[in-house]
Protein backbone atom coordinates (compact mmCIF):
# COMPACT_ATOMS: atom_id res chain seq x y z
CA UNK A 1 96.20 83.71 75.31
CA UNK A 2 93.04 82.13 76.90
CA UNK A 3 89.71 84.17 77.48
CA UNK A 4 89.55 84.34 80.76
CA UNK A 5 93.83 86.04 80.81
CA UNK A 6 92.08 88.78 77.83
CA UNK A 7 88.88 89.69 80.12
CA UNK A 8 91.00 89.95 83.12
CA UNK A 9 93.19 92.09 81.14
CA UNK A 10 90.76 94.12 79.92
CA UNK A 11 89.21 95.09 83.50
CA UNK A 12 92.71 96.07 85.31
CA UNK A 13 93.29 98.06 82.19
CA UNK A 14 89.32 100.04 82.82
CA UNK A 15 90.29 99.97 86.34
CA UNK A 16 87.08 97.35 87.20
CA UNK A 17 87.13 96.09 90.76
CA UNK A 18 85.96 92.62 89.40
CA UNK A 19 89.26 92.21 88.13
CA UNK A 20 90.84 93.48 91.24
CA UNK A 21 88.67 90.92 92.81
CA UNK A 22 89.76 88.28 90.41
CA UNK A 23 93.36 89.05 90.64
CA UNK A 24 92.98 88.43 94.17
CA UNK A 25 91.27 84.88 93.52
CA UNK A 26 94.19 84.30 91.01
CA UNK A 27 97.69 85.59 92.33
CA UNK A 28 97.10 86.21 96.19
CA UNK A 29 98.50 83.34 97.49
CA UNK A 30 100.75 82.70 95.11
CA UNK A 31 102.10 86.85 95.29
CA UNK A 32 102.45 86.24 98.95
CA UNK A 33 104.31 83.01 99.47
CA UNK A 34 107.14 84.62 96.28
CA UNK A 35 107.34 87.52 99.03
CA UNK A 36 107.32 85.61 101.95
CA UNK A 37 110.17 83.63 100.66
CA UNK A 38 112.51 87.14 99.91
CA UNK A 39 110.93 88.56 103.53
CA UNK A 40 110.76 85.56 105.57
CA UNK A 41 107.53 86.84 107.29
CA UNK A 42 104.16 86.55 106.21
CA UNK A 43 101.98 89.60 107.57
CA UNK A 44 104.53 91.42 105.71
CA UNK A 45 104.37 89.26 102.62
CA UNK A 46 100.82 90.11 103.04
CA UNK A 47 101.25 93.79 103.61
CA UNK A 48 103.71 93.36 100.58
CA UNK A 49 101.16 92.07 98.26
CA UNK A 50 98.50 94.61 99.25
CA UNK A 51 100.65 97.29 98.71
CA UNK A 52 101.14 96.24 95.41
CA UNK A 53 97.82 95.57 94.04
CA UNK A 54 96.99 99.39 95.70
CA UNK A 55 99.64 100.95 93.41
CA UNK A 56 98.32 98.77 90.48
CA UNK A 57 95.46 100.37 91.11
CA UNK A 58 96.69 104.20 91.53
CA UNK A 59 98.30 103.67 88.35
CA UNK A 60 97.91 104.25 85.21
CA UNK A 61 99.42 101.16 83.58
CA UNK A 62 98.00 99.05 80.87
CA UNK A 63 98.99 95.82 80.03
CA UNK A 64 98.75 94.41 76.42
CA UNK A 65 98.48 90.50 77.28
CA UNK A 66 98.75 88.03 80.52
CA UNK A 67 102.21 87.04 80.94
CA UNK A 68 103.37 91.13 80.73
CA UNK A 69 100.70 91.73 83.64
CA UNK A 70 101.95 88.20 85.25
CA UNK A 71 105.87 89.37 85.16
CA UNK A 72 104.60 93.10 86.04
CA UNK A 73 103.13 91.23 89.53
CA UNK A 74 106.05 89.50 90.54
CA UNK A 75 108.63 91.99 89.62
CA UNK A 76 106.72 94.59 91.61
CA UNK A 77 106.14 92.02 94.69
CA UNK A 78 109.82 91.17 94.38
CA UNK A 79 111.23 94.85 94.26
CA UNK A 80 108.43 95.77 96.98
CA UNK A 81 110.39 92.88 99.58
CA UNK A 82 113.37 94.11 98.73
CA UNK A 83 112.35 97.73 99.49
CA UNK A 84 110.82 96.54 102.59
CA UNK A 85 114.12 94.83 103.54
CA UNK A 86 116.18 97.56 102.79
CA UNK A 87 113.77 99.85 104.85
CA UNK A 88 113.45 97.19 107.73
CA UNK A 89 117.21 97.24 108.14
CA UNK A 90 117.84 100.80 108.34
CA UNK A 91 115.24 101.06 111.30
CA UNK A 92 116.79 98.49 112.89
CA UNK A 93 119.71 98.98 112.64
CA UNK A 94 119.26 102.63 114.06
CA UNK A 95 116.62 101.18 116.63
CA UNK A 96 120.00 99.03 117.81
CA UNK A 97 122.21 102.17 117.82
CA UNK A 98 120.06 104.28 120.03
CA UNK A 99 119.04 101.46 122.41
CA UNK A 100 123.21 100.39 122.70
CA UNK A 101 124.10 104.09 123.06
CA UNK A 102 121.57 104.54 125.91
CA UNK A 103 122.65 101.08 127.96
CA UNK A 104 126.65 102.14 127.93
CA UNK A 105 128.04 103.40 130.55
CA UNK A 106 129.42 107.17 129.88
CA UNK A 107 132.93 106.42 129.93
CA UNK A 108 132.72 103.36 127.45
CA UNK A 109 130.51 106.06 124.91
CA UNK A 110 132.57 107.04 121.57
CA UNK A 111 132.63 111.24 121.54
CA UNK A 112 131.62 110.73 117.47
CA UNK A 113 129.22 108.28 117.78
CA UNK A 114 127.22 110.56 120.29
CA UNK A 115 127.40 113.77 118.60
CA UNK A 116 126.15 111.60 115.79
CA UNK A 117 123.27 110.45 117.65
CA UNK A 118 122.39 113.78 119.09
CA UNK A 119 122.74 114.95 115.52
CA UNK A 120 120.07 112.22 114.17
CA UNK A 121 117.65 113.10 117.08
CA UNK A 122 117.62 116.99 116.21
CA UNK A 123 116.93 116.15 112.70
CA UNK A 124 113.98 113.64 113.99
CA UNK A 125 113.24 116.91 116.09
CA UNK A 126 112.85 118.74 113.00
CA UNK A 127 110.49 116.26 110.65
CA UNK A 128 107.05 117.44 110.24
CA UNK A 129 104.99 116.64 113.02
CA UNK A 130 103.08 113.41 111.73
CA UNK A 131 106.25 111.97 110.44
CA UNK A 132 108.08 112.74 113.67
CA UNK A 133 105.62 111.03 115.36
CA UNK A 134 105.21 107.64 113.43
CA UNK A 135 108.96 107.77 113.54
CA UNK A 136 108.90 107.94 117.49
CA UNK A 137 106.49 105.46 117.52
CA UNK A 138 108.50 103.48 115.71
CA UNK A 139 111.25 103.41 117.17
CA UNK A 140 109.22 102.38 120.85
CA UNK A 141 108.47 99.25 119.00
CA UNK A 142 105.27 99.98 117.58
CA UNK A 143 104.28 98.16 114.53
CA UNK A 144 102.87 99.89 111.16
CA UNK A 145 99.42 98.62 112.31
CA UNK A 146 99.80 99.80 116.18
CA UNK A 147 100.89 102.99 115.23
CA UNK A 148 98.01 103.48 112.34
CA UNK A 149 95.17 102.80 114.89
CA UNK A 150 97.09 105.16 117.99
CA UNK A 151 97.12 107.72 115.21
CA UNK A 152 93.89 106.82 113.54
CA UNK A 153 95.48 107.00 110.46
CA UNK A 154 95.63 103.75 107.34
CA UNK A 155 98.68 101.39 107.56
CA UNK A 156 99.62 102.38 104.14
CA UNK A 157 99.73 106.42 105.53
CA UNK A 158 102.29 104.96 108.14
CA UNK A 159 104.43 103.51 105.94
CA UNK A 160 104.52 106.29 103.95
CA UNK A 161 105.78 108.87 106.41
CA UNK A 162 108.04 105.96 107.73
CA UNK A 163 109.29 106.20 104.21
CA UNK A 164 109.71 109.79 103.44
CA UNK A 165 110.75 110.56 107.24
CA UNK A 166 113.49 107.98 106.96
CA UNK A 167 114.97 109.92 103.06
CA UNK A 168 114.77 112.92 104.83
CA UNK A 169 116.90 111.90 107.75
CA UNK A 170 119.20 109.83 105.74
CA UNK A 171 119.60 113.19 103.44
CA UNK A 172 120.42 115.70 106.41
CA UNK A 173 122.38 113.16 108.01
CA UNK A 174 124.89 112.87 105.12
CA UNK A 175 124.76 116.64 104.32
């Protein structure tokens, strides 16, 4: 291993932010375009990357030499993008439900489908407050960023209650 892969090592281990800062000079770009190419977008390859290096840095994990903290990068970027797909689709794909079920005329609407979609909305109904309302938010179109500055809360707070809101209602929906 080279010098410069043991010092770097040695300040994300002591949790320096001149290796944070280094990582940054060394993997950005490279971190981003691996997620951009699972996500197909790059503010969220971006987002992707950040999010990453914050865990990294809420951790606790150590990393004995280079190419384990090099593999630990992209593995986490690439599960991250997945994630983020996964999570993309489900909000999506309910955004679509509830804008379809709210265009069709009454006749044409499935007796199931709507119970099921009044059923969904009381559980939205009952999510704590903040997660209810990045959730509504949400689902008006509001990006992670919009809805951070409306309710002057971080981007990474959104996605969080996006996160947990979503588990919650995917729990007492299949209940």
């Amino acid at each position: 291993m080279d010098n410069s892969g043991n010092i770097l090592i040695s300040l994300i281990n002591a949790h320096d932010i001149s290796g944070y800062k280094e990582l940054y000079h060394r993997y950005y770009k490279a971190l981003v375009m691996h997620a951009e190419g699972i996500v197909g977008d790059i503010l969220m390859a971006e987002d992707i990357v950040e999010n990453v290096v914050v865990v990294l840095w809420n951790s606790n994990k150590t990393f004995d030499d280079i190419k384990s903290f090099e593999a630990y990068l992209y593995r986490a970027v690439h599960n991250m993008a997945m994630n983020e797909l996964k999570h993309s689709a489900i909000v999506n794909s309910y955004e679509q439900n509830v804008m379809t079920s709210s265009h069709e005329a009454m006749d044409e609407y499935d007796e199931e489908y709507e119970l099921q979609i009044v059923k969904l909305m009381e559980y939205v109904d009952e999510l704590p407050e903040r997660m209810r309302e990045v959730i509504n938010k949400s689902m008006q179109g509001m990006t992670a960023k919009q809805i951070a500055e409306h309710l002057k809360i971080s981007v990474e707070t959104v996605k969080t209650h996006k996160k947990r809101a979503l588990k919650m209602l995917r729990e007492a929906f299949c209940e």
